[in-house]
Protein backbone atom coordinates (compact mmCIF):
# COMPACT_ATOMS: atom_id res chain seq x y z
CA UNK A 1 -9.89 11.29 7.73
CA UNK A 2 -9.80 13.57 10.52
CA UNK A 3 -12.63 11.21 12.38
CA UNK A 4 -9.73 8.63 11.84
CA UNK A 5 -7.33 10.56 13.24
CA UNK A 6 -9.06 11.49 16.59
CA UNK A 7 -9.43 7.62 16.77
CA UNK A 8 -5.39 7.08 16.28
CA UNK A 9 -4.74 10.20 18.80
CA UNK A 10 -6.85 8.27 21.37
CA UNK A 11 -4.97 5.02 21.05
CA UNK A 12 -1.25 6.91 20.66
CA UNK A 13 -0.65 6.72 17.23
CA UNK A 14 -0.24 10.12 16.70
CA UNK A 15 2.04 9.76 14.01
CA UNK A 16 -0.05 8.35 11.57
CA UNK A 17 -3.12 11.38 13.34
CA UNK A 18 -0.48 14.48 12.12
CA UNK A 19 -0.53 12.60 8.73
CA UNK A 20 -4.18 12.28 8.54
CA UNK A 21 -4.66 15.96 9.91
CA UNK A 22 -2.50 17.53 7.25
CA UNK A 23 -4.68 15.33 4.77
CA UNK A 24 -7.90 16.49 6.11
CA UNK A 25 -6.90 19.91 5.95
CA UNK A 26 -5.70 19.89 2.53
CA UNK A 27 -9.03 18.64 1.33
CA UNK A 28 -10.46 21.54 2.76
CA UNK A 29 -12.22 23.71 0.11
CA UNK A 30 -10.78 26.88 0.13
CA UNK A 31 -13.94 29.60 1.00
CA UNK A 32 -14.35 31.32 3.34
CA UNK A 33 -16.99 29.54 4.72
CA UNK A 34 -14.02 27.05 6.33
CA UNK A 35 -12.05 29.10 7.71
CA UNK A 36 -13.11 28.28 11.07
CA UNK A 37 -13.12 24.95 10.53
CA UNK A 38 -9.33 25.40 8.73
CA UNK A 39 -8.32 27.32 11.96
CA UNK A 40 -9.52 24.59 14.16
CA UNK A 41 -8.05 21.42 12.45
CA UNK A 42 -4.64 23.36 12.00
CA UNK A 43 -3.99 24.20 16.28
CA UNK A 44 -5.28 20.82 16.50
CA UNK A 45 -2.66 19.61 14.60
CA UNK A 46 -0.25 21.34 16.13
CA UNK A 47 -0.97 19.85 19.28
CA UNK A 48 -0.75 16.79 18.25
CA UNK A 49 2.45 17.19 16.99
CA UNK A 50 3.56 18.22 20.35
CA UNK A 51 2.16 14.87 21.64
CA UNK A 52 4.42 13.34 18.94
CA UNK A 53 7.46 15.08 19.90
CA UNK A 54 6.47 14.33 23.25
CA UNK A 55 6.13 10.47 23.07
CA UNK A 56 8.73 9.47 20.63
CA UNK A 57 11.23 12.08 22.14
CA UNK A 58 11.83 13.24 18.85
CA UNK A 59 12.51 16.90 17.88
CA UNK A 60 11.32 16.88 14.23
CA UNK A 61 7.30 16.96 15.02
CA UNK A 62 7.77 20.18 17.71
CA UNK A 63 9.87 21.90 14.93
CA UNK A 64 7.78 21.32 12.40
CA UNK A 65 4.56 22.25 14.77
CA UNK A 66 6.66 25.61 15.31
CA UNK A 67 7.02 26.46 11.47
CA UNK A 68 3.74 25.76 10.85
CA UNK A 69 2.26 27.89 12.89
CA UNK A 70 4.98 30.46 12.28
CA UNK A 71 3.76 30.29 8.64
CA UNK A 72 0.21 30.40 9.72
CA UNK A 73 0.07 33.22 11.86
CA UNK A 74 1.55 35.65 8.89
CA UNK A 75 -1.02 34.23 6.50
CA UNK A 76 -3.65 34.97 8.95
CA UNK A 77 -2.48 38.74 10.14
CA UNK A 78 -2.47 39.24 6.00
CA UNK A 79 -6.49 38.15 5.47
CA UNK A 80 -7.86 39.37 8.35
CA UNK A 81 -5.89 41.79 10.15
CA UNK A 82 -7.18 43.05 13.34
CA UNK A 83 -10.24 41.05 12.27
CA UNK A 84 -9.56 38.17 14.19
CA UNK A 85 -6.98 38.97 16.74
CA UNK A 86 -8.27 36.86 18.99
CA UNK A 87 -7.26 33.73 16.71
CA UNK A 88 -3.93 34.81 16.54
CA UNK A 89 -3.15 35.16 20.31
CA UNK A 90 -4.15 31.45 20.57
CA UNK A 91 -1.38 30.64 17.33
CA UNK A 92 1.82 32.31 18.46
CA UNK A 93 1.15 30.79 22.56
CA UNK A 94 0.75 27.72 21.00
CA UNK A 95 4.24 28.92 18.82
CA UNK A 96 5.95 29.75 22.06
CA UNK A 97 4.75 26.55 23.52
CA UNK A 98 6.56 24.37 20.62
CA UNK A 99 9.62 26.05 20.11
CA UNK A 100 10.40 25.88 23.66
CA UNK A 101 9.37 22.48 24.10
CA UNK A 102 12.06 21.58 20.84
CA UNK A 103 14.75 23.51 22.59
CA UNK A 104 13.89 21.26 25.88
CA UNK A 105 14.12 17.89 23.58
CA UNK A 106 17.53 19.15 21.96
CA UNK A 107 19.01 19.96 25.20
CA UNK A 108 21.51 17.28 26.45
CA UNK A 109 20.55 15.18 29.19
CA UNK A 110 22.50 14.80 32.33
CA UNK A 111 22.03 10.55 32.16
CA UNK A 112 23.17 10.72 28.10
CA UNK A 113 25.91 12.99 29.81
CA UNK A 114 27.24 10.21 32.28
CA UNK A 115 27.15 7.19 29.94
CA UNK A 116 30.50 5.55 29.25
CA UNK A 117 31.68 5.35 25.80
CA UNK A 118 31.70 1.88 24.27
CA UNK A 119 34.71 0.63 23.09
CA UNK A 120 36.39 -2.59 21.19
CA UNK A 121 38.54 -4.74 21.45
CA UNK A 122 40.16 -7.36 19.71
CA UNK A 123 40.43 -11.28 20.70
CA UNK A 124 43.57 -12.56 20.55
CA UNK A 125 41.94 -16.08 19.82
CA UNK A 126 38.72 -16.85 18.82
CA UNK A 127 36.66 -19.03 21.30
CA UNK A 128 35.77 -22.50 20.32
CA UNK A 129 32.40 -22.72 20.90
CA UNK A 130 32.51 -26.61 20.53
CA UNK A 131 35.21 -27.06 22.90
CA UNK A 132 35.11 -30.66 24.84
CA UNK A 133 32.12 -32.23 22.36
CA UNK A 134 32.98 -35.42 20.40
CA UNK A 135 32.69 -34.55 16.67
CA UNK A 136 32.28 -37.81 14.36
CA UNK A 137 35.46 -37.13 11.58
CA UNK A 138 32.57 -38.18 8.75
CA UNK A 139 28.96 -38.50 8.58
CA UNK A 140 26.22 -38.91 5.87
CA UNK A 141 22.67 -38.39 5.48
CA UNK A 142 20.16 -39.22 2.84
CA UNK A 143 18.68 -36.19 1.50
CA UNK A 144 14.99 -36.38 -0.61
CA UNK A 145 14.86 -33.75 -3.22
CA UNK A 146 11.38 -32.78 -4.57
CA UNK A 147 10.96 -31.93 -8.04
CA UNK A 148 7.88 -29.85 -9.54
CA UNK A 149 6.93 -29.98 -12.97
CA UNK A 150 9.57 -31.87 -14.22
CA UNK A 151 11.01 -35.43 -13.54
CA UNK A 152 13.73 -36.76 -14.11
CA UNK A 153 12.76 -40.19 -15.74
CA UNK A 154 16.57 -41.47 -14.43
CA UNK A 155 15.56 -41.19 -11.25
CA UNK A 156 14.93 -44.62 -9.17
CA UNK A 157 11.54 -43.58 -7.59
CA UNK A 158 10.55 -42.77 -10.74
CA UNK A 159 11.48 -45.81 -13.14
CA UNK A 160 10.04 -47.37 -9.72
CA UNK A 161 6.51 -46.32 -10.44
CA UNK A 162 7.01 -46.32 -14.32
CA UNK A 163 7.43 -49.90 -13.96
CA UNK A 164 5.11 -50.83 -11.62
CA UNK A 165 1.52 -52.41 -12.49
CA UNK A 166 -0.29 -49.32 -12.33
CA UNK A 167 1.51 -47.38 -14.91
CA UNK A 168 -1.55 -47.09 -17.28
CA UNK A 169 -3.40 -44.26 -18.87
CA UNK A 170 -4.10 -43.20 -15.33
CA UNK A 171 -0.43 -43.44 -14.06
CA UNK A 172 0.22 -39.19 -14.03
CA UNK A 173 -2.47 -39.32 -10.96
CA UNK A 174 -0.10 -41.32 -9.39
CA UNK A 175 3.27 -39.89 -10.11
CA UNK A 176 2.21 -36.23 -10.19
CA UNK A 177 0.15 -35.76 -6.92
CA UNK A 178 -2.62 -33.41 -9.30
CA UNK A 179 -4.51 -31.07 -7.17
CA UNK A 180 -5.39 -27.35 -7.53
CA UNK A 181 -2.57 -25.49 -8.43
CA UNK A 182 -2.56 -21.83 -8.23
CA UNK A 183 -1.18 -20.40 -11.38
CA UNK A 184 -1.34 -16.84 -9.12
CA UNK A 185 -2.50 -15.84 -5.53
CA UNK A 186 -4.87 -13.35 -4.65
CA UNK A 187 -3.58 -9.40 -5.25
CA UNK A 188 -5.02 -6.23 -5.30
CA UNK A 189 -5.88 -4.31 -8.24
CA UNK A 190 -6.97 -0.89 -9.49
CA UNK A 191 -8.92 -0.11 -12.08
CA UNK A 192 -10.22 3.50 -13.71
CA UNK A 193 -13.53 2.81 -13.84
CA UNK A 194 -16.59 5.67 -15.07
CA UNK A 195 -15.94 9.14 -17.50
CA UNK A 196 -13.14 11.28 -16.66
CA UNK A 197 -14.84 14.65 -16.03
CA UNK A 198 -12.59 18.18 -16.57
CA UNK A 199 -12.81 20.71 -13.44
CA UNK A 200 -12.15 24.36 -15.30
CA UNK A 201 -9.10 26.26 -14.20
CA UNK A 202 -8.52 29.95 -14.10
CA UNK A 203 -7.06 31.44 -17.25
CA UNK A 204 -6.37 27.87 -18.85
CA UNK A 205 -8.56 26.68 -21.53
CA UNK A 206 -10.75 23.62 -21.21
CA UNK A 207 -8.33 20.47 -22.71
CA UNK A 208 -9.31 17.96 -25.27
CA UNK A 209 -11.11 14.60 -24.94
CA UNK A 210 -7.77 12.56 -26.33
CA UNK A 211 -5.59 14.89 -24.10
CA UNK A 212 -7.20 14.04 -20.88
CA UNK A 213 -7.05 10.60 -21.17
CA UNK A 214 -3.79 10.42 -21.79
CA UNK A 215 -3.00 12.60 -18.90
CA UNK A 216 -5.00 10.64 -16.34
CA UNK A 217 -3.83 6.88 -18.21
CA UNK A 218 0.14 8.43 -17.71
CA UNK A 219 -1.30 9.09 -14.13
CA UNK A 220 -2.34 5.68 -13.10
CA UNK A 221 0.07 4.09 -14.98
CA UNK A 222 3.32 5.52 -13.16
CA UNK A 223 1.25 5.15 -9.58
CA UNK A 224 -0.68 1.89 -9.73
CA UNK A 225 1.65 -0.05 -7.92
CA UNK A 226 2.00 2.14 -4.89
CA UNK A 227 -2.26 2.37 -5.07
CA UNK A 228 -2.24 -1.78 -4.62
CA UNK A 229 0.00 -1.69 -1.96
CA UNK A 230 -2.21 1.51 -0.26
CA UNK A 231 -5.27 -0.92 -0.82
CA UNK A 232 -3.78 -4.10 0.35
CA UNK A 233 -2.70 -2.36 3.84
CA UNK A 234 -6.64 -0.37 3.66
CA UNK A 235 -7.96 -3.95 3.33
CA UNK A 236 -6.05 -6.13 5.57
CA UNK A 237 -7.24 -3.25 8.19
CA UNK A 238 -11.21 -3.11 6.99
CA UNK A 239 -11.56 -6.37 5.47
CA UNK A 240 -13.00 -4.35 2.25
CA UNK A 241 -12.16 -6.64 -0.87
CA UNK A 242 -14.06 -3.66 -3.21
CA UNK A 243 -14.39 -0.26 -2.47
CA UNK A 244 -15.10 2.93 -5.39
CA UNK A 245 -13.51 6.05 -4.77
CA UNK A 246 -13.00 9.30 -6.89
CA UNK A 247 -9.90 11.45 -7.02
CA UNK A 248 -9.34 15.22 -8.27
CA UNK A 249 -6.05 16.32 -9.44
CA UNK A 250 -4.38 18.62 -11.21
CA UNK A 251 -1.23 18.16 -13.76
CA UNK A 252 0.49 21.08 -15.01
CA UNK A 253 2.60 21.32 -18.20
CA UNK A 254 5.89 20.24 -16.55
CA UNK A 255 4.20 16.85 -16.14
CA UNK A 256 3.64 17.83 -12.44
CA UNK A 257 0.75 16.41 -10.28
CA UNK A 258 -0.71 19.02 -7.67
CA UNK A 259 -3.45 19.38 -5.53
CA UNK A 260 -4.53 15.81 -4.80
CA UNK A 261 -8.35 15.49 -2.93
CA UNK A 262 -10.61 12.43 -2.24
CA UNK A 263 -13.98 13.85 -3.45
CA UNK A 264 -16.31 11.17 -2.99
CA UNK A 265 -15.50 7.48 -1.61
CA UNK A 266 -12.70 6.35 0.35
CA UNK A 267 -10.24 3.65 0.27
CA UNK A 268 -11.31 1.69 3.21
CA UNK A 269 -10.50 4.14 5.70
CA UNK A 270 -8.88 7.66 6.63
CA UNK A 271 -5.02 6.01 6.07
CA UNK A 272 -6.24 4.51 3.09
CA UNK A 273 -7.34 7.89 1.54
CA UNK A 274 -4.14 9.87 3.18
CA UNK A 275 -1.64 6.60 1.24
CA UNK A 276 -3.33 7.16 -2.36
CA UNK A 277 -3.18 11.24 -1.87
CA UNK A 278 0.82 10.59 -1.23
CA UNK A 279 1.42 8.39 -4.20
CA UNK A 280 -0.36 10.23 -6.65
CA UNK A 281 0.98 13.17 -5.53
CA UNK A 282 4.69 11.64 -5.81
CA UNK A 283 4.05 11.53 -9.62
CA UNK A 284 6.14 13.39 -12.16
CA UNK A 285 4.96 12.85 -15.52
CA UNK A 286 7.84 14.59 -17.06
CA UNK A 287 8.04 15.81 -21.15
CA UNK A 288 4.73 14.18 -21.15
CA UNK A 289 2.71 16.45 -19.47
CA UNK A 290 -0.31 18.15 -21.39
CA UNK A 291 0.26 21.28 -23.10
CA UNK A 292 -1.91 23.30 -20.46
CA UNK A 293 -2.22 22.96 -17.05
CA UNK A 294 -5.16 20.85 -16.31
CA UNK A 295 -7.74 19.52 -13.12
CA UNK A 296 -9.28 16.16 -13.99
CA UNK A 297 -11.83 14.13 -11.82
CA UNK A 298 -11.05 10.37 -12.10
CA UNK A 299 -13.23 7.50 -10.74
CA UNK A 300 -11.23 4.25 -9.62
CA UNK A 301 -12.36 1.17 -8.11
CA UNK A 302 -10.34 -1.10 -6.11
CA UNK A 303 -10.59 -4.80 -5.70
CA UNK A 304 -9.40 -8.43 -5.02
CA UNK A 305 -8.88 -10.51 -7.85
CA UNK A 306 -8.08 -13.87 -7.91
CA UNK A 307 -6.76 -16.44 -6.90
CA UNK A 308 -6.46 -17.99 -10.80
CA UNK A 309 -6.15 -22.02 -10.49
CA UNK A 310 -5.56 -24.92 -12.55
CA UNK A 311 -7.21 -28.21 -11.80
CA UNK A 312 -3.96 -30.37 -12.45
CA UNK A 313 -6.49 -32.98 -13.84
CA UNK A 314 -8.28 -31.06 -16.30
CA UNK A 315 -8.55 -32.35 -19.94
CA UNK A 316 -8.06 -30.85 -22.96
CA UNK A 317 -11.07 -29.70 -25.87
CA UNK A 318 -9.58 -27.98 -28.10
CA UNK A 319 -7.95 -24.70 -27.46
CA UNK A 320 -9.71 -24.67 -24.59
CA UNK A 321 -8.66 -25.90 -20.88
CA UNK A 322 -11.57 -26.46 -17.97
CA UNK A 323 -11.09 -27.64 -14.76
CA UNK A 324 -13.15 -30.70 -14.87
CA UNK A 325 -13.81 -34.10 -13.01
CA UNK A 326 -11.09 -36.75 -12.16
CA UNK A 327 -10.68 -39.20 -15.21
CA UNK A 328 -13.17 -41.80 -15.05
CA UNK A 329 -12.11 -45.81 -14.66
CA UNK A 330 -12.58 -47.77 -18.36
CA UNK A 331 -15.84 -49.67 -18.04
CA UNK A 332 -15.40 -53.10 -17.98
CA UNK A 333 -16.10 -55.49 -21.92
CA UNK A 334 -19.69 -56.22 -20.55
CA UNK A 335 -20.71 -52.65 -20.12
CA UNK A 336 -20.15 -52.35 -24.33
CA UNK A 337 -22.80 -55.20 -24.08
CA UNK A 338 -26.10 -54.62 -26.97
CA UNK A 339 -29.04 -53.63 -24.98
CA UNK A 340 -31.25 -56.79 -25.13
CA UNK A 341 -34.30 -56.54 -27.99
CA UNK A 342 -37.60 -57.26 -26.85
């Protein structure tokens, strides 16, 4: 994610970079082994919400830069005190560098000053837009409906063909234009695929088989259609029509889901990953929720499916419908003929 986001800073997306950033650092274990690493990714975050603020003019990514790193700075002073001073120099410049730079984009400007207010007014009479052009006082037109599935068998074109000399066994051809239809276009899909594995939480007991995959079925169930439409986007970027990924999460007893991290896999790419995070984090499973608080591990795959078609000229055998050749012309009285004996 964050190798996707360098990527979007360099062609000025840096919208869609703070998003991926905040993703990246999230997914962060948290040792203490990162914490250079954490340190890092967040001032490099925050300066690229600056750029934000910067291009789009807009005061929301500099403010939230500043309380970020307002938050940040009295984390850090409370784990390692005089420790790291250093670090902490470089977090409240950068602070004083994105508060004043929102108090600069909030200031009036002298040109938004000077601009005349619009006003309205009304027309006394509205203007004929057809003024001078010779209008015919009637007119008619012939207008060709076409019908699908259903015909009316009242309707001249088709008595036409009912009547007409090739109205035989083989007349629907005809009449009906068969082809391929397609019962349903190609979609994405989502599918829990693998054993649900339990991560151990402090003071929580380990939760039952049944338990946890109900949790994780409530899960997909209320997300799955925000998932397709994170893959669709994923794949119409990548071109990835299948792609395995596996998510850890964390539901607690109110039903809510916490803690969302891509641990192995991806969804295509970087925004891919960041778009499934959001929506399974957006879930709220309500009275639902399991009766402890519990971290699951849940393997998904996602895929293309489709597109299911009908060969308009298939036949019939049985139950069962398959698509197969076009109906084959009557041999002629001869063809019946006894093979002749030797």
């Amino acid at each position: 994610m964050y190798q996707t986001a360098e990527a979007m800073v360099a062609e000025g997306y840096y919208a869609d970079a703070v998003r991926l950033m905040r993703h990246a650092i999230l997914s962060l274990p948290r040792t203490e082994d990162t914490d250079d690493l954490r340190h890092a990714l967040v001032m490099r975050m925050a300066h690229v919400q600056l750029l934000a603020a910067q291009a789009g003019h807009d005061t929301a990514y500099a403010q939230d830069a500043a309380t970020m790193l307002l938050a940040y700075g009295d984390r850090h002073e409370r784990l390692f005190a005089d420790a790291r001073a250093d670090e902490r120099d470089d977090i409240y410049e950068l602070l004083f560098e994105a508060e004043t730079f929102a108090q600069q984009l909030q200031a009036p400007t002298t040109a938004a000053a000077a601009q005349p207010r619009l006003s309205s007014r009304v027309v006394a009479e509205p203007v004929d837009t057809h003024e001078g052009e010779p209008l015919e006082a009637e007119f008619s037109r012939d207008v060709q409906v076409r019908r699908e599935w259903f015909y009316d068998p009242d309707d001249p074109t088709v008595r036409k063909n009912l009547e007409s000399w090739f109205s035989t066994a083989d007349g629907y051809q005809f009449m009906t234009t068969p082809g391929t239809a397609v019962l349903s276009g190609p979609r994405p899909m989502v599918r829990r695929t693998g054993r649900l594995e339990s991560v151990a939480l402090q003071d929580s007991r380990p939760p039952q088989r049944r338990e946890l995959r109900s949790v994780a079925r409530s899960v997909l169930r209320s997300s799955r259609e925000g998932l397709r439409d994170c893959y669709r986007s994923a794949a119409a970027r990548g071109g990835v029509l299948q792609t395995d990924t596996t998510i850890e999460l964390t539901v607690t007893t109110g039903g809510e889901v916490r803690d969302v991290v891509v641990v192995s896999g991806d969804v295509v790419d970087g925004l891919g990953d960041a778009c499934v995070i959001e929506e399974i984090a957006h879930v709220d499973l309500g009275e639902t929720g399991p009766t402890a608080a519990l971290r699951l591990r849940m393997p998904l795959l996602f895929f293309y499916d489709g597109p299911d078609t009908m060969s308009e000229n298939a036949r019939t055998d049985g139950a069962r419908n398959y698509d197969g050749p076009e109906p084959a012309r009557h041999p002629g009285i001869d063809d019946f003929a006894y093979p002749t004996l030797p």
